[in-house]
PDB file of N, CA and C in Angstrom:
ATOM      1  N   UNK A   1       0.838  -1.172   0.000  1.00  0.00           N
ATOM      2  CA  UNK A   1       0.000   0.000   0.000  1.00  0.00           C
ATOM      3  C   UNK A   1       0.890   1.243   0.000  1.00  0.00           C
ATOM      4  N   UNK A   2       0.386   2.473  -0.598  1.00  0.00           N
ATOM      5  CA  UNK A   2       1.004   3.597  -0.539  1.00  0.00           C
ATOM      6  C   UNK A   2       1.354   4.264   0.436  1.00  0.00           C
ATOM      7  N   UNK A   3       1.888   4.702   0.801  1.00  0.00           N
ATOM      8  CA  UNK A   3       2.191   6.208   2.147  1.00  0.00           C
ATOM      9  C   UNK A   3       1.248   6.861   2.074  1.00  0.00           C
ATOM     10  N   UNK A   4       0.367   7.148   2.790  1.00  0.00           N
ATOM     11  CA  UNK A   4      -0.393   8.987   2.992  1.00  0.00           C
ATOM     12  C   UNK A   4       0.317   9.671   3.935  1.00  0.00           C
ATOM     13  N   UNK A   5      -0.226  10.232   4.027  1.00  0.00           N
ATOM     14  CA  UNK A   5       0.114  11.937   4.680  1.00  0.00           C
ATOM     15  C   UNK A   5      -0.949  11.234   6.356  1.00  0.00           C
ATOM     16  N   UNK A   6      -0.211  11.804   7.582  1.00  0.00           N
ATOM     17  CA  UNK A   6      -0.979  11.802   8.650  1.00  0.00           C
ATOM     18  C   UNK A   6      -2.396  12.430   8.450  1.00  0.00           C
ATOM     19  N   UNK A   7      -3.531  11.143   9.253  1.00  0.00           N
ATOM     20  CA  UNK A   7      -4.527  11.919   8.868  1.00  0.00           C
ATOM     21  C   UNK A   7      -5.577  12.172   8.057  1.00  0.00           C
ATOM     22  N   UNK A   8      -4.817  11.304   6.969  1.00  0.00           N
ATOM     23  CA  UNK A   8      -5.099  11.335   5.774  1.00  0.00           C
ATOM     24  C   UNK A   8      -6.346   9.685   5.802  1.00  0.00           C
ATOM     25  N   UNK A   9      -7.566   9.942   5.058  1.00  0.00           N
ATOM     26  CA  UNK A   9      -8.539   8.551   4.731  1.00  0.00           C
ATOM     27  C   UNK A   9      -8.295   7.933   3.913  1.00  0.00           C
ATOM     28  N   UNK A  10      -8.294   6.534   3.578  1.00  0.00           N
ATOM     29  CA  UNK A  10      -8.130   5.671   2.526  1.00  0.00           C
ATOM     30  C   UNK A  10      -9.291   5.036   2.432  1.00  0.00           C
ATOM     31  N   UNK A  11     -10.105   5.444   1.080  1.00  0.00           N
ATOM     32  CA  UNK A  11     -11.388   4.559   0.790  1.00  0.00           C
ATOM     33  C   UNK A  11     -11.625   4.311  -0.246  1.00  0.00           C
ATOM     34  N   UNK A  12     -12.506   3.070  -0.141  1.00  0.00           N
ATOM     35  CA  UNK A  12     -13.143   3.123  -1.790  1.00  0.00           C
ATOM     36  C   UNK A  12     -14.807   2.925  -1.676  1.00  0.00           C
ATOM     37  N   UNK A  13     -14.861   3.513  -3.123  1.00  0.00           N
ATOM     38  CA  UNK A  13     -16.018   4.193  -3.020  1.00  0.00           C
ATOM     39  C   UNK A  13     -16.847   3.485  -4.780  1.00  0.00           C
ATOM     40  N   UNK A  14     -18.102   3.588  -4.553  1.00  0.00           N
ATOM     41  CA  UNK A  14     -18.423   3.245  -5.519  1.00  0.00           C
ATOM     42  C   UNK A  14     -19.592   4.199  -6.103  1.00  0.00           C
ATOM     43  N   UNK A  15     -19.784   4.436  -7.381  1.00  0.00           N
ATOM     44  CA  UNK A  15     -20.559   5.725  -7.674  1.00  0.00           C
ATOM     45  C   UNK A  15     -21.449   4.842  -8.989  1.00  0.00           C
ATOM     46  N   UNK A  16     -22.700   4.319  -8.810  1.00  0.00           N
ATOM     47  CA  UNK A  16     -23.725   4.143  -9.702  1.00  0.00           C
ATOM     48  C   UNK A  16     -24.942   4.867 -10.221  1.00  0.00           C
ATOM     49  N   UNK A  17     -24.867   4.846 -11.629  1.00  0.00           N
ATOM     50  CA  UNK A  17     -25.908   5.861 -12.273  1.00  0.00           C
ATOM     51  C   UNK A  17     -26.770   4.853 -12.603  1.00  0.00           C
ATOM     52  N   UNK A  18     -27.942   5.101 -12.776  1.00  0.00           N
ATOM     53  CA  UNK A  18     -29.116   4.072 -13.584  1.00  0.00           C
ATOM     54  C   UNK A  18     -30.122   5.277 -14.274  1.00  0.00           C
ATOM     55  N   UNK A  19     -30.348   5.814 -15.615  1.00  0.00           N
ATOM     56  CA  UNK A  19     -31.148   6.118 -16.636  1.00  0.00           C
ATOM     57  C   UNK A  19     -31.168   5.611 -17.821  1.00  0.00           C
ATOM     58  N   UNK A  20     -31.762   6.833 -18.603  1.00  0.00           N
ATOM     59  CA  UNK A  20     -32.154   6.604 -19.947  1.00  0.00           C
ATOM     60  C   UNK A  20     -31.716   7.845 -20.699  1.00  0.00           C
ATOM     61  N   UNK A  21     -31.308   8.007 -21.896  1.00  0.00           N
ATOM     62  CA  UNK A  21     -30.540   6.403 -22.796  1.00  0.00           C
ATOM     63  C   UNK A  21     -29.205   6.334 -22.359  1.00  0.00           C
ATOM     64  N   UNK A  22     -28.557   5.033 -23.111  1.00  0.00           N
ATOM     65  CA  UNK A  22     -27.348   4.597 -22.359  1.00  0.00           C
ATOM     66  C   UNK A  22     -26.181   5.738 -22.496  1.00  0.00           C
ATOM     67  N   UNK A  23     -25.871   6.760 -23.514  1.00  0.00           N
ATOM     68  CA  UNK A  23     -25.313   7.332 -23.740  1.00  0.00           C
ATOM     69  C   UNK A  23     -24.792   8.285 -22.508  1.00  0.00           C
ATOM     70  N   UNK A  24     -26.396   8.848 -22.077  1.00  0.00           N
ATOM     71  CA  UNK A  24     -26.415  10.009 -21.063  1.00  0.00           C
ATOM     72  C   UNK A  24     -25.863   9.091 -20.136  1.00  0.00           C
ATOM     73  N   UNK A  25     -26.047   7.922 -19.334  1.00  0.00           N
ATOM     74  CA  UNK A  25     -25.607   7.679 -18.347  1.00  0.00           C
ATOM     75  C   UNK A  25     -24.341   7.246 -18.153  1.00  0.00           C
ATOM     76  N   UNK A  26     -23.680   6.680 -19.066  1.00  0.00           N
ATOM     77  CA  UNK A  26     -21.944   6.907 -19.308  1.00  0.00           C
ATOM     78  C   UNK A  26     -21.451   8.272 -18.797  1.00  0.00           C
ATOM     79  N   UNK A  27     -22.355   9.061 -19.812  1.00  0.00           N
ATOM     80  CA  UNK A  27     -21.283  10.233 -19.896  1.00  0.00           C
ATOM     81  C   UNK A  27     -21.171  11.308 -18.569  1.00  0.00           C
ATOM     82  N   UNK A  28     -22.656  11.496 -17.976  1.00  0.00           N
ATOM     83  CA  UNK A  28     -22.800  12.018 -16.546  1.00  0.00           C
ATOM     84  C   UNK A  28     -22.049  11.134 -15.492  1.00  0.00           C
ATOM     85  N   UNK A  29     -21.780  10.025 -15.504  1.00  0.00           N
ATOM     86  CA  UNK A  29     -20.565   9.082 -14.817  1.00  0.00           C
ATOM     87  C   UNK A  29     -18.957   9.289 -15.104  1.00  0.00           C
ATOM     88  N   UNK A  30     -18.755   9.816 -16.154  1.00  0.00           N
ATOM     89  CA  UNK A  30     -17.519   9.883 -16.509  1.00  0.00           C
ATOM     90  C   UNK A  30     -17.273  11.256 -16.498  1.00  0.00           C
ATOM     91  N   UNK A  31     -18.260  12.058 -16.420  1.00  0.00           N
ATOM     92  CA  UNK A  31     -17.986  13.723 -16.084  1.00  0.00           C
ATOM     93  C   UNK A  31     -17.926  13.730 -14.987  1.00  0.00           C
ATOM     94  N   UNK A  32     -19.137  12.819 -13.730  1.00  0.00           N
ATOM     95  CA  UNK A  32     -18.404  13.468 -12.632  1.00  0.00           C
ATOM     96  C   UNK A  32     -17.304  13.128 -12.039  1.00  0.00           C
ATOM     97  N   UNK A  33     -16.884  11.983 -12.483  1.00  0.00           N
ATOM     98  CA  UNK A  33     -15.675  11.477 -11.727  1.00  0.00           C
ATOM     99  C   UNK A  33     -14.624  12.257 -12.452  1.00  0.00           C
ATOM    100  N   UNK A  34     -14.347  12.731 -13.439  1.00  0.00           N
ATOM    101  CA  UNK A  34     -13.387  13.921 -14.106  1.00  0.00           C
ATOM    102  C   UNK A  34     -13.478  15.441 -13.231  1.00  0.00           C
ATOM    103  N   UNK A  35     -14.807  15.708 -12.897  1.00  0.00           N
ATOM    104  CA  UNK A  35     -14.955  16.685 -11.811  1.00  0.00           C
ATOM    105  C   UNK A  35     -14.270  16.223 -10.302  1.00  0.00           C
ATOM    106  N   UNK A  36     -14.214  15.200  -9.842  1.00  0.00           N
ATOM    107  CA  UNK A  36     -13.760  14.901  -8.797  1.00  0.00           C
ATOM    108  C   UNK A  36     -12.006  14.810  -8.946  1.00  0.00           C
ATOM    109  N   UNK A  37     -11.631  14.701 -10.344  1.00  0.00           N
ATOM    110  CA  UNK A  37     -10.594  14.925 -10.485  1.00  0.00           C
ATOM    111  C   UNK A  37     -10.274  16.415  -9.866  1.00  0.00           C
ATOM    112  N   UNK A  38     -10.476  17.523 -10.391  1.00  0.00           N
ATOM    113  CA  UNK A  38     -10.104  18.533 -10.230  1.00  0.00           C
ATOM    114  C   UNK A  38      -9.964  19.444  -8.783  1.00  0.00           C
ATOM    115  N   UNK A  39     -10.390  18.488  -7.737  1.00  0.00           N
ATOM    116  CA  UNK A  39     -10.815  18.882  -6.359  1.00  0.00           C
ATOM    117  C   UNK A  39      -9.388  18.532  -5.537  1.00  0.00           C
ATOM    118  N   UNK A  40      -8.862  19.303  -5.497  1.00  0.00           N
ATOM    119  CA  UNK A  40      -7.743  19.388  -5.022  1.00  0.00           C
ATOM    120  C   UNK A  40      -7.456  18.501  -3.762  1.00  0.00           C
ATOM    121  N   UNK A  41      -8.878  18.323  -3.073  1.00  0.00           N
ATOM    122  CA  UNK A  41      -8.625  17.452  -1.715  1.00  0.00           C
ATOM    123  C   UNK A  41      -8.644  16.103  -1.918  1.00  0.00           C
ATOM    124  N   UNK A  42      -8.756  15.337  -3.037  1.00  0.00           N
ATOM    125  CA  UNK A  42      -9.155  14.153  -3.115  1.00  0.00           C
ATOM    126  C   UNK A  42      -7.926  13.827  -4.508  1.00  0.00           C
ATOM    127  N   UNK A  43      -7.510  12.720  -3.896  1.00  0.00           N
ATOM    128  CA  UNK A  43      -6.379  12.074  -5.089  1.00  0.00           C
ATOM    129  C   UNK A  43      -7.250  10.707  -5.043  1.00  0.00           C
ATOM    130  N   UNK A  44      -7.237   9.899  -6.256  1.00  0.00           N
ATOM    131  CA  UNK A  44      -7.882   9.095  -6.956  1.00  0.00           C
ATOM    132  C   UNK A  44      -6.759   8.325  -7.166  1.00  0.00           C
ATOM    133  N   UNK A  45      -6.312   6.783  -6.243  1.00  0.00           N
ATOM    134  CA  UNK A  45      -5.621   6.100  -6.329  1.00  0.00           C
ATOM    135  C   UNK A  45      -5.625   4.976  -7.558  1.00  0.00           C
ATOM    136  N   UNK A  46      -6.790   4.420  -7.807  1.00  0.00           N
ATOM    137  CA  UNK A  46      -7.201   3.680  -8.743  1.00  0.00           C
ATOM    138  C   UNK A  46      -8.710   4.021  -9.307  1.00  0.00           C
ATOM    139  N   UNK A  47      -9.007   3.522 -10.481  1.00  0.00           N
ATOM    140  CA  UNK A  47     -10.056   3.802 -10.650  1.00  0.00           C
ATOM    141  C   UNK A  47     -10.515   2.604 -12.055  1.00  0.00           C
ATOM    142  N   UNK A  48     -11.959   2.084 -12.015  1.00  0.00           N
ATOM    143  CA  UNK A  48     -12.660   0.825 -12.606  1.00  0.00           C
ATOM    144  C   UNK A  48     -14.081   1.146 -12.858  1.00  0.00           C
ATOM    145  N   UNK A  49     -14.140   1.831 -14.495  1.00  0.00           N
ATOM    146  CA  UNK A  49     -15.288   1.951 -14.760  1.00  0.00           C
ATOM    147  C   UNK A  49     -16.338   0.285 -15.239  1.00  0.00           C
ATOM    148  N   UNK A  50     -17.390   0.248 -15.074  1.00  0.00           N
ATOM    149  CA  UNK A  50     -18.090  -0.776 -15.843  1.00  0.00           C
ATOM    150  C   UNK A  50     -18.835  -1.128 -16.797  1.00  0.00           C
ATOM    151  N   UNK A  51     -18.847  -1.515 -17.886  1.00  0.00           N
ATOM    152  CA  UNK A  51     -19.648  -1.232 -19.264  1.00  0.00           C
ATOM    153  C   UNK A  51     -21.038  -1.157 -18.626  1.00  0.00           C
ATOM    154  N   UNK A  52     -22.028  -0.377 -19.159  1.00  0.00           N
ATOM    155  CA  UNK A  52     -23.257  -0.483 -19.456  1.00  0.00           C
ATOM    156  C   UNK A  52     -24.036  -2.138 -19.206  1.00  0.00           C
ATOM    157  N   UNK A  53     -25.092  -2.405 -18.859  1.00  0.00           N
ATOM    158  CA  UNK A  53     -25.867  -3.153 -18.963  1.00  0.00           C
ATOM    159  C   UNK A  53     -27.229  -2.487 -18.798  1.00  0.00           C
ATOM    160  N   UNK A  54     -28.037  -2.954 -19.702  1.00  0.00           N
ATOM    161  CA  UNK A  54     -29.498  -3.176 -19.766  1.00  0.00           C
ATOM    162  C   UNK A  54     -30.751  -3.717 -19.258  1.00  0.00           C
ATOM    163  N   UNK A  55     -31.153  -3.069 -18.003  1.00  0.00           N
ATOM    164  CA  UNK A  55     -32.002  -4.030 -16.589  1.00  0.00           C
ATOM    165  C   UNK A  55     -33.399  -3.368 -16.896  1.00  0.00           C
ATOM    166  N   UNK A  56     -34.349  -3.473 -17.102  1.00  0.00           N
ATOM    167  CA  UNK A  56     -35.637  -3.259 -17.092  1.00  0.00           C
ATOM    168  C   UNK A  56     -36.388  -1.744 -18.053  1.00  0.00           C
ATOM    169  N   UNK A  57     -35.692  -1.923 -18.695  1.00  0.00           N
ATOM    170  CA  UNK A  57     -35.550  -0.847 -20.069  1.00  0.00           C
ATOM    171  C   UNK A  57     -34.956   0.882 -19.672  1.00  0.00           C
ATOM    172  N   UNK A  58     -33.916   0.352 -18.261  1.00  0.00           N
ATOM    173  CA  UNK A  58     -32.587   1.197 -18.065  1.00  0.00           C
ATOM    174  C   UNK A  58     -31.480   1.207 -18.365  1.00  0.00           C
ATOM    175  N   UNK A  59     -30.768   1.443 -18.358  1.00  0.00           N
ATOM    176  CA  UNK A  59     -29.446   1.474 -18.105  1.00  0.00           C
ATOM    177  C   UNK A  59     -28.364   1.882 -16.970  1.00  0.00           C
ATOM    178  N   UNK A  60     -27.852   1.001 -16.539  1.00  0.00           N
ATOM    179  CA  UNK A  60     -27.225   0.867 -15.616  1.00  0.00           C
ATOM    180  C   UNK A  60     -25.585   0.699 -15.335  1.00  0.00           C
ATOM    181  N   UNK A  61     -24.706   1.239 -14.750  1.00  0.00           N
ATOM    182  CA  UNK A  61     -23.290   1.350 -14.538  1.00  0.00           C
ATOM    183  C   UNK A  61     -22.605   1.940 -13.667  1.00  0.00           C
ATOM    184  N   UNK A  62     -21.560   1.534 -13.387  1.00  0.00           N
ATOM    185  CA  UNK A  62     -21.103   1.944 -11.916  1.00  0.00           C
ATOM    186  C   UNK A  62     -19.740   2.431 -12.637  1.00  0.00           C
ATOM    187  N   UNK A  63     -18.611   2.980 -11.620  1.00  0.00           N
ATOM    188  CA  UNK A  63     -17.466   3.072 -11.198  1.00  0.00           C
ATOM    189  C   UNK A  63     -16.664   3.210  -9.704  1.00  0.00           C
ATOM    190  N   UNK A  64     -16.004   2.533  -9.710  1.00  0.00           N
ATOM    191  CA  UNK A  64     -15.625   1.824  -8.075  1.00  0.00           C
ATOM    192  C   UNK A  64     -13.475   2.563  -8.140  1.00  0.00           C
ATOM    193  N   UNK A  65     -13.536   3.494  -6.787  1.00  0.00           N
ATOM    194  CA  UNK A  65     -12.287   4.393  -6.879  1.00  0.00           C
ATOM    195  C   UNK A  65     -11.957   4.515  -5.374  1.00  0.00           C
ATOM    196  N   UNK A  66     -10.603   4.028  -5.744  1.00  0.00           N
ATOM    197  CA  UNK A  66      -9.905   4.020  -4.312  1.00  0.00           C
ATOM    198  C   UNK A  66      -9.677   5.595  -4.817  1.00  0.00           C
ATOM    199  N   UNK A  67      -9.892   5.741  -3.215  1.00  0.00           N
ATOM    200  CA  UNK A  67      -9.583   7.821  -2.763  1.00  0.00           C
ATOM    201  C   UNK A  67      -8.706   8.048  -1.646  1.00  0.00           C
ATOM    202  N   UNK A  68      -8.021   9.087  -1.859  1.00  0.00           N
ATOM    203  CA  UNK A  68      -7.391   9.197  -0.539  1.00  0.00           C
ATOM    204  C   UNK A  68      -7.755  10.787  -0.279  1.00  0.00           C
ATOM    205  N   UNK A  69      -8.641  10.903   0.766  1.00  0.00           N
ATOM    206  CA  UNK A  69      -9.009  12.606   1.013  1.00  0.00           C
ATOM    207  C   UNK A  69      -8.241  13.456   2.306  1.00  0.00           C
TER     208      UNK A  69
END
């Protein structure tokens, strides 16, 4: 495992969207985690998006990110 800084949290976290159509829900998933990029308090150790699947005429997908805040 890495070094942090005293103080410092180590988590992971998982962030799931479910709408319509599949497009929008990729892309509002992959914007906000690009926004969470830019937040100076939070470094993004790893990160595992998941393709799309199709559950009850939604769409559904996650991304799962070790953080250190």
């Amino acid at each position: 495992m890495a070094e942090f800084e005293k103080g410092a949290i180590h988590a992971r976290v998982v962030f799931q969207v479910v709408g319509d159509p599949k497009e929008h829900v990729e892309n509002s998933l992959k914007k906000y985690i690009e926004n969470l990029k830019t937040d100076k308090r939070i470094r993004i150790i790893q990160e595992h998006f998941e393709p799309s699947v199709e559950k009850e005429k939604l769409w559904h997908t996650f991304a799962e990110l070790d953080i250190v805040v």
